[in-house]
C-alpha atoms as a PDB file:
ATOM      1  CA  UNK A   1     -35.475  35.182 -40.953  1.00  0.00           C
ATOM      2  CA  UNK A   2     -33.852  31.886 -40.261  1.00  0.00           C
ATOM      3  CA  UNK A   3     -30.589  33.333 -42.638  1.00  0.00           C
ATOM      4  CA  UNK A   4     -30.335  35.907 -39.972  1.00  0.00           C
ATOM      5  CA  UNK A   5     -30.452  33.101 -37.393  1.00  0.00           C
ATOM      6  CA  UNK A   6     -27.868  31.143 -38.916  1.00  0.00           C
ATOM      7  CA  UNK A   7     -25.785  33.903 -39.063  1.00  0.00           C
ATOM      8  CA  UNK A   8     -26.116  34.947 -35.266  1.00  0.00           C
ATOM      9  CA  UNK A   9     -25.644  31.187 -34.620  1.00  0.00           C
ATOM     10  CA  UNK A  10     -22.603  30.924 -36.375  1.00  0.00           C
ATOM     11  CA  UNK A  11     -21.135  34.659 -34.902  1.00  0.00           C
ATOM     12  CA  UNK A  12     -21.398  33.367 -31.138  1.00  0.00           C
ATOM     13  CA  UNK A  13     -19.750  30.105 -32.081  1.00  0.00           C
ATOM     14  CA  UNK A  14     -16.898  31.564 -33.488  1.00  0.00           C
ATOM     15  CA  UNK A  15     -16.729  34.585 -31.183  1.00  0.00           C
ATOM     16  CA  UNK A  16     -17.124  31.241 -27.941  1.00  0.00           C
ATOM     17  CA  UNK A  17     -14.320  29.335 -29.703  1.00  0.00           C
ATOM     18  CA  UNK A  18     -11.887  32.478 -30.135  1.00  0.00           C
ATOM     19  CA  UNK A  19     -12.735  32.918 -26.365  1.00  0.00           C
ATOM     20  CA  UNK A  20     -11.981  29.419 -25.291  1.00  0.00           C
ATOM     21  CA  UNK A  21      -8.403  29.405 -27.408  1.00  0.00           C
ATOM     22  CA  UNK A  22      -8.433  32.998 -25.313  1.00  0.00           C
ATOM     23  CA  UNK A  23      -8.805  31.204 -22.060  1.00  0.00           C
ATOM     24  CA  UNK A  24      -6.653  28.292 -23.295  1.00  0.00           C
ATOM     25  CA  UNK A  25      -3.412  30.490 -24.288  1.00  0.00           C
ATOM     26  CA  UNK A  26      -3.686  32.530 -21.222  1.00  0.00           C
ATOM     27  CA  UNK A  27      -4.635  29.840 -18.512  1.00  0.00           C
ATOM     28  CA  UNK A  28      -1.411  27.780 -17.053  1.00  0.00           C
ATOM     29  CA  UNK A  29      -0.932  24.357 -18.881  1.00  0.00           C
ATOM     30  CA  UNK A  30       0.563  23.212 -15.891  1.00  0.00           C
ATOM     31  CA  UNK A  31      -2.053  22.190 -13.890  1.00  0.00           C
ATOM     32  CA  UNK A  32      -0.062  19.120 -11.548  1.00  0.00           C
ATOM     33  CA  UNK A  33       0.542  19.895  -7.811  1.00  0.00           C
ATOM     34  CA  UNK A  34       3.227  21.785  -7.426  1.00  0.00           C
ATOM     35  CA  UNK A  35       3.211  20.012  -3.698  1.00  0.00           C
ATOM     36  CA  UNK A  36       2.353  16.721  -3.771  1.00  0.00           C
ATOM     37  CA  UNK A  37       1.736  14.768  -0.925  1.00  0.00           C
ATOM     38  CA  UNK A  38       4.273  12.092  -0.448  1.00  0.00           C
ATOM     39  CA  UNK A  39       3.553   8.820   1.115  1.00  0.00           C
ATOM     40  CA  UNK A  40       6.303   9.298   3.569  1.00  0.00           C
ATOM     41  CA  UNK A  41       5.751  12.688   5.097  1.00  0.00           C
ATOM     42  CA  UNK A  42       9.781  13.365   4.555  1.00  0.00           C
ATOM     43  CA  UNK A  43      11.080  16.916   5.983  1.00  0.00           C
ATOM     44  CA  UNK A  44      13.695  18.502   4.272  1.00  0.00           C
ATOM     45  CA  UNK A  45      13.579  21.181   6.757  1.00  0.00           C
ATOM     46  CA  UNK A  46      14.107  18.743   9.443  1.00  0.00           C
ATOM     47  CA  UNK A  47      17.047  16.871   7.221  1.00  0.00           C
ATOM     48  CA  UNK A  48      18.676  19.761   5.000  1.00  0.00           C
ATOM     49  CA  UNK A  49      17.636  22.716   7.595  1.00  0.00           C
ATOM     50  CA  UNK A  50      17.873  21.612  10.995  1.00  0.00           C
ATOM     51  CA  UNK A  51      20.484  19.066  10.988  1.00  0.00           C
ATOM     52  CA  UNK A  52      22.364  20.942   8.119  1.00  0.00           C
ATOM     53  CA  UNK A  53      22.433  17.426   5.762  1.00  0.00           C
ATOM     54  CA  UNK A  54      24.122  18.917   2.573  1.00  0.00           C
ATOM     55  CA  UNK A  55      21.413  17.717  -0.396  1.00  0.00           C
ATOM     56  CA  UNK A  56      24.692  15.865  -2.179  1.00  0.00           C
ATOM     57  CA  UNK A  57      24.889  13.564   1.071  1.00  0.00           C
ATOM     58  CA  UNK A  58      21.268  12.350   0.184  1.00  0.00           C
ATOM     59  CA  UNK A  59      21.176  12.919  -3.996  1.00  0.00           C
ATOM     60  CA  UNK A  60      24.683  11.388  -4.481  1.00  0.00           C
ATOM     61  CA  UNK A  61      24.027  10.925  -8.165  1.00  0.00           C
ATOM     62  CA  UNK A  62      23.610  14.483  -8.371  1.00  0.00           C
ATOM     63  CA  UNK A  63      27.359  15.460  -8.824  1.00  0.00           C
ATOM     64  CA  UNK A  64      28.180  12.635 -11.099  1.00  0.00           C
ATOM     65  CA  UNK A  65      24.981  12.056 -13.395  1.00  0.00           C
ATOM     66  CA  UNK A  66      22.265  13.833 -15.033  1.00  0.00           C
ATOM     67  CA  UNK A  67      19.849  11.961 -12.667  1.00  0.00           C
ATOM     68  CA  UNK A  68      20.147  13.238  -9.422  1.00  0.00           C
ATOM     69  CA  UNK A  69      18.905  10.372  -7.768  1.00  0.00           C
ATOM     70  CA  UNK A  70      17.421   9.794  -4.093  1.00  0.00           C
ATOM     71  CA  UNK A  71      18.483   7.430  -1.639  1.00  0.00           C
ATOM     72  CA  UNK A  72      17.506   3.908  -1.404  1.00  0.00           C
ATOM     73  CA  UNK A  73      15.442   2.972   1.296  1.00  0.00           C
ATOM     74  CA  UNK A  74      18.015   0.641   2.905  1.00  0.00           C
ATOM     75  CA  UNK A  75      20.261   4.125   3.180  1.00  0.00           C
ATOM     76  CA  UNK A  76      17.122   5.488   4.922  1.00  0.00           C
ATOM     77  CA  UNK A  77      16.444   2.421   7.193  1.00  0.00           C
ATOM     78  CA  UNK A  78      20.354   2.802   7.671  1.00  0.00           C
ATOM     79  CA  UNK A  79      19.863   5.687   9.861  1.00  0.00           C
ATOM     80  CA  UNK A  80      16.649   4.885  10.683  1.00  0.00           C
ATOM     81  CA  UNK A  81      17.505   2.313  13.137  1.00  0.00           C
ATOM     82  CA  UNK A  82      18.669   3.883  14.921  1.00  0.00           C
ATOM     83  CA  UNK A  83      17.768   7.792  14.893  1.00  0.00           C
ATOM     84  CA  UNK A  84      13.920   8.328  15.478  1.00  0.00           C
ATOM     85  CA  UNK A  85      13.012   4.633  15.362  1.00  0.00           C
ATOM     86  CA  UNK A  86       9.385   4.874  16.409  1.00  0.00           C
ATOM     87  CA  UNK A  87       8.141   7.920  15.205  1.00  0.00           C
ATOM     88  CA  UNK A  88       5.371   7.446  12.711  1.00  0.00           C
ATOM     89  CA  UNK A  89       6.864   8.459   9.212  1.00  0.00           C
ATOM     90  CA  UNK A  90       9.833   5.930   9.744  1.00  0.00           C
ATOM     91  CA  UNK A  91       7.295   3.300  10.934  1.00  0.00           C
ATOM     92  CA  UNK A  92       5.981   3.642   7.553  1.00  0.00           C
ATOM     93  CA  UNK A  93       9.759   3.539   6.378  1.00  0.00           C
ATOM     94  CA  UNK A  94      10.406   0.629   8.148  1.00  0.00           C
ATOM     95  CA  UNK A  95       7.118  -1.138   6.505  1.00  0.00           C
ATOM     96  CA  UNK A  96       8.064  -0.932   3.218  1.00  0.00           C
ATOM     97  CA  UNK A  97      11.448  -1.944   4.238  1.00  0.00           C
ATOM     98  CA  UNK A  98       9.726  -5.582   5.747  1.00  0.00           C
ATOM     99  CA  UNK A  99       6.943  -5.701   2.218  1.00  0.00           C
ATOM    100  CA  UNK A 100      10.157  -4.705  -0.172  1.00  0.00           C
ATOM    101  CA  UNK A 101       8.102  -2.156  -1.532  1.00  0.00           C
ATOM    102  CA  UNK A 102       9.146   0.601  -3.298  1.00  0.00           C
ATOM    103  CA  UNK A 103       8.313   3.913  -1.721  1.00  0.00           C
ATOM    104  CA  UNK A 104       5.871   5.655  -4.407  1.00  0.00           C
ATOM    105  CA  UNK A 105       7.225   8.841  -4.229  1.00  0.00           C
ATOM    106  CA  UNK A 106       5.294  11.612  -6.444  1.00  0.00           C
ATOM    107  CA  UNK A 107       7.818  13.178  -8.446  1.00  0.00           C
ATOM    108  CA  UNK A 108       7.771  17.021  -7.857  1.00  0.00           C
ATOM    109  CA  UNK A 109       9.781  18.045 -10.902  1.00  0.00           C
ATOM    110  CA  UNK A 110      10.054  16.673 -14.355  1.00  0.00           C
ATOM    111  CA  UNK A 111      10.784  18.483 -17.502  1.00  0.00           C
ATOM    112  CA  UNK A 112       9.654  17.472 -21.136  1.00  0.00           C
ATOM    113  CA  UNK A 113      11.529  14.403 -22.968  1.00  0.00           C
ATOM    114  CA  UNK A 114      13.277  16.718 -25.609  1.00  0.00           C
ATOM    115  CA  UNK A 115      15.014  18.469 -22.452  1.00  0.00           C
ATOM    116  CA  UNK A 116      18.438  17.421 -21.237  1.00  0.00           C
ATOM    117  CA  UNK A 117      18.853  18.548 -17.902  1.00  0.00           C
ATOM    118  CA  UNK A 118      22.610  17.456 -16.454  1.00  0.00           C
ATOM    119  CA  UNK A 119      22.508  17.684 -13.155  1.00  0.00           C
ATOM    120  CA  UNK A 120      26.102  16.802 -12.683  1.00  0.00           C
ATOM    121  CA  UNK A 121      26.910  20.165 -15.109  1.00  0.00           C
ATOM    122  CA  UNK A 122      25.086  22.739 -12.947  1.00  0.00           C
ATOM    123  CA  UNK A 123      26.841  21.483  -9.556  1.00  0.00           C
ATOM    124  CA  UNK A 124      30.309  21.715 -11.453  1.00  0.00           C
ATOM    125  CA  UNK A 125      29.564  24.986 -12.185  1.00  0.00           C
ATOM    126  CA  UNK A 126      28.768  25.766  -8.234  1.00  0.00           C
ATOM    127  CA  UNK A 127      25.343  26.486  -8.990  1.00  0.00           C
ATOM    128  CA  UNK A 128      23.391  26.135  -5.853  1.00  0.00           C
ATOM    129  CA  UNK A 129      20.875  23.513  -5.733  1.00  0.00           C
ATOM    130  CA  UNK A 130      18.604  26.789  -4.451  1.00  0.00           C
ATOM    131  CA  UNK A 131      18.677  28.362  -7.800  1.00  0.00           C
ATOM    132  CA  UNK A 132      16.414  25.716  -9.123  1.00  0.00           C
ATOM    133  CA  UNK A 133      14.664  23.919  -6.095  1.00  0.00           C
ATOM    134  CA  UNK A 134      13.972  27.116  -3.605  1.00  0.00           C
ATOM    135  CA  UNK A 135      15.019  27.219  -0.106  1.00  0.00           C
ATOM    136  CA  UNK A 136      14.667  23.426   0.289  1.00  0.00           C
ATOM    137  CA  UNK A 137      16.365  23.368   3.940  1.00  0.00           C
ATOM    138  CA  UNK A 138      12.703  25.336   5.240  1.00  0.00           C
ATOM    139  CA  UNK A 139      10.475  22.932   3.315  1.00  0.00           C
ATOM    140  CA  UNK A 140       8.403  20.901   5.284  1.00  0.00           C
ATOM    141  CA  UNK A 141       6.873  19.384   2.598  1.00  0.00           C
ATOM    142  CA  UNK A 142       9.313  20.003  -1.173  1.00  0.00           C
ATOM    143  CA  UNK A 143       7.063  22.859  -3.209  1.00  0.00           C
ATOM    144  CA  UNK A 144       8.622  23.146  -7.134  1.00  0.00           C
ATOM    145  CA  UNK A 145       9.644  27.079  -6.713  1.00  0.00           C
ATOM    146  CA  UNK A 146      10.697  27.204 -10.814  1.00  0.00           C
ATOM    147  CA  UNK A 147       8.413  27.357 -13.316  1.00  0.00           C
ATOM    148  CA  UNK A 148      11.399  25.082 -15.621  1.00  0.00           C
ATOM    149  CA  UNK A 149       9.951  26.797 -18.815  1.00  0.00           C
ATOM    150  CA  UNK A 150      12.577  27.624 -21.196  1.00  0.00           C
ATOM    151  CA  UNK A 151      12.646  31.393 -20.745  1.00  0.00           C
ATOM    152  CA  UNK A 152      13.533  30.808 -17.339  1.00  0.00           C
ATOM    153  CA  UNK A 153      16.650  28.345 -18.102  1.00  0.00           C
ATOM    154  CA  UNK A 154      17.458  31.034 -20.078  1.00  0.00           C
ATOM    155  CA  UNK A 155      17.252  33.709 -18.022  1.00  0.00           C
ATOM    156  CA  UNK A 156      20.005  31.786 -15.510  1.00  0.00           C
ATOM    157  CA  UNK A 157      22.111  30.548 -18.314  1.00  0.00           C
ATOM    158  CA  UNK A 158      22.907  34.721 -19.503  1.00  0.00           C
ATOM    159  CA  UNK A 159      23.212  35.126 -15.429  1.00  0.00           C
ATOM    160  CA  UNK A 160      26.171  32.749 -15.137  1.00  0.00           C
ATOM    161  CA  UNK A 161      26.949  33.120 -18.944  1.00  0.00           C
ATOM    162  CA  UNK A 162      26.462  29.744 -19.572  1.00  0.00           C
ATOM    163  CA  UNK A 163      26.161  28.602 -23.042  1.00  0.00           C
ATOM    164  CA  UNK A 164      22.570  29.016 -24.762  1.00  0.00           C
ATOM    165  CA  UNK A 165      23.364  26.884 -27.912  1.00  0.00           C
ATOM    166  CA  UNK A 166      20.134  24.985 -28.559  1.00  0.00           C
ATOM    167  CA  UNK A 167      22.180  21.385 -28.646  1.00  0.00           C
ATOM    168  CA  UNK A 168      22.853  22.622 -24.643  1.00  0.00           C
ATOM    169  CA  UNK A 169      19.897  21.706 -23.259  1.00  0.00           C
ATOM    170  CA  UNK A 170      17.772  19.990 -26.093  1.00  0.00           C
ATOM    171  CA  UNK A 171      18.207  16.794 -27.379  1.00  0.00           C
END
């Protein structure tokens, strides 16, 4: 009797862990917010879309480094003293301007360390910045659009018959 208990114990172990590496294979390792919220409630829509900012004006770095970059606040608080002053999101601007805090932005997209991602490559090659961050000019609030994963870098790089040599994007 307790042999046939062992045995039934030990069948709906294994069959709960082949279940849970079921779940585990099948369920998105990617669980971060694809939309954080931001400290600064910054529009793209209102910057990129409505006033038609090109993203290079902001994310200089972006034709001439891997890093795209973002502005520093002091290009911000630039513009900021004079366009829409005393609205509330560039009040909060202007405070960490005065403390000489850094904004804590929440990064939206990041790819593994082993991945070399050269920003500077992609907008040589007239890739729009679309093709990997979405329709940016009608965010409100930036969403990651691309899943990143390397089937998908793939995918683009036969689309624009771009090289797929491992050494292109891997370090």
């Amino acid at each position: 009797m307790n042999k046939v208990r062992l045995i039934i114990g030990l069948a709906i172990v294994t069959v709960a862990i082949v279940a849970a590496s079921v779940l585990l294979y099948l369920l998105p390792l990617d669980v971060r917010d694809h939309s954080p919220v931001q400290p600064i409630a910054f529009s793209h829509k209102l910057h990129a879309g409505d006033n038609g900012i090109h993203c290079l004006f902001c994310h200089s770095y972006a034709a001439k480094s891997p890093a795209a970059g973002i502005p520093s606040m002091e290009e911000c608080r630039a513009c900021h003293l004079f366009i829409s002053p005393n609205t509330p999101e560039i009040k909060k601007l202007m405070k960490y301007w005065e403390k000489r805090e850094p904004i804590p932005w929440v990064k939206v997209y990041s790819l593994p360390d082993f991945v070399y991602f050269p920003h500077m490559m992609h907008v040589r090659a007239k890739l729009s910045c679309a093709a990997c961050h979405g329709e940016v000019a009608a965010m409100e609030r930036i969403t990651r659009t691309a899943s990143l994963k390397m089937g998908w870098c793939l995918n683009c790089h036969h689309q624009h018959k771009a090289s797929i040599d491992c050494w292109t994007c891997h370090k």
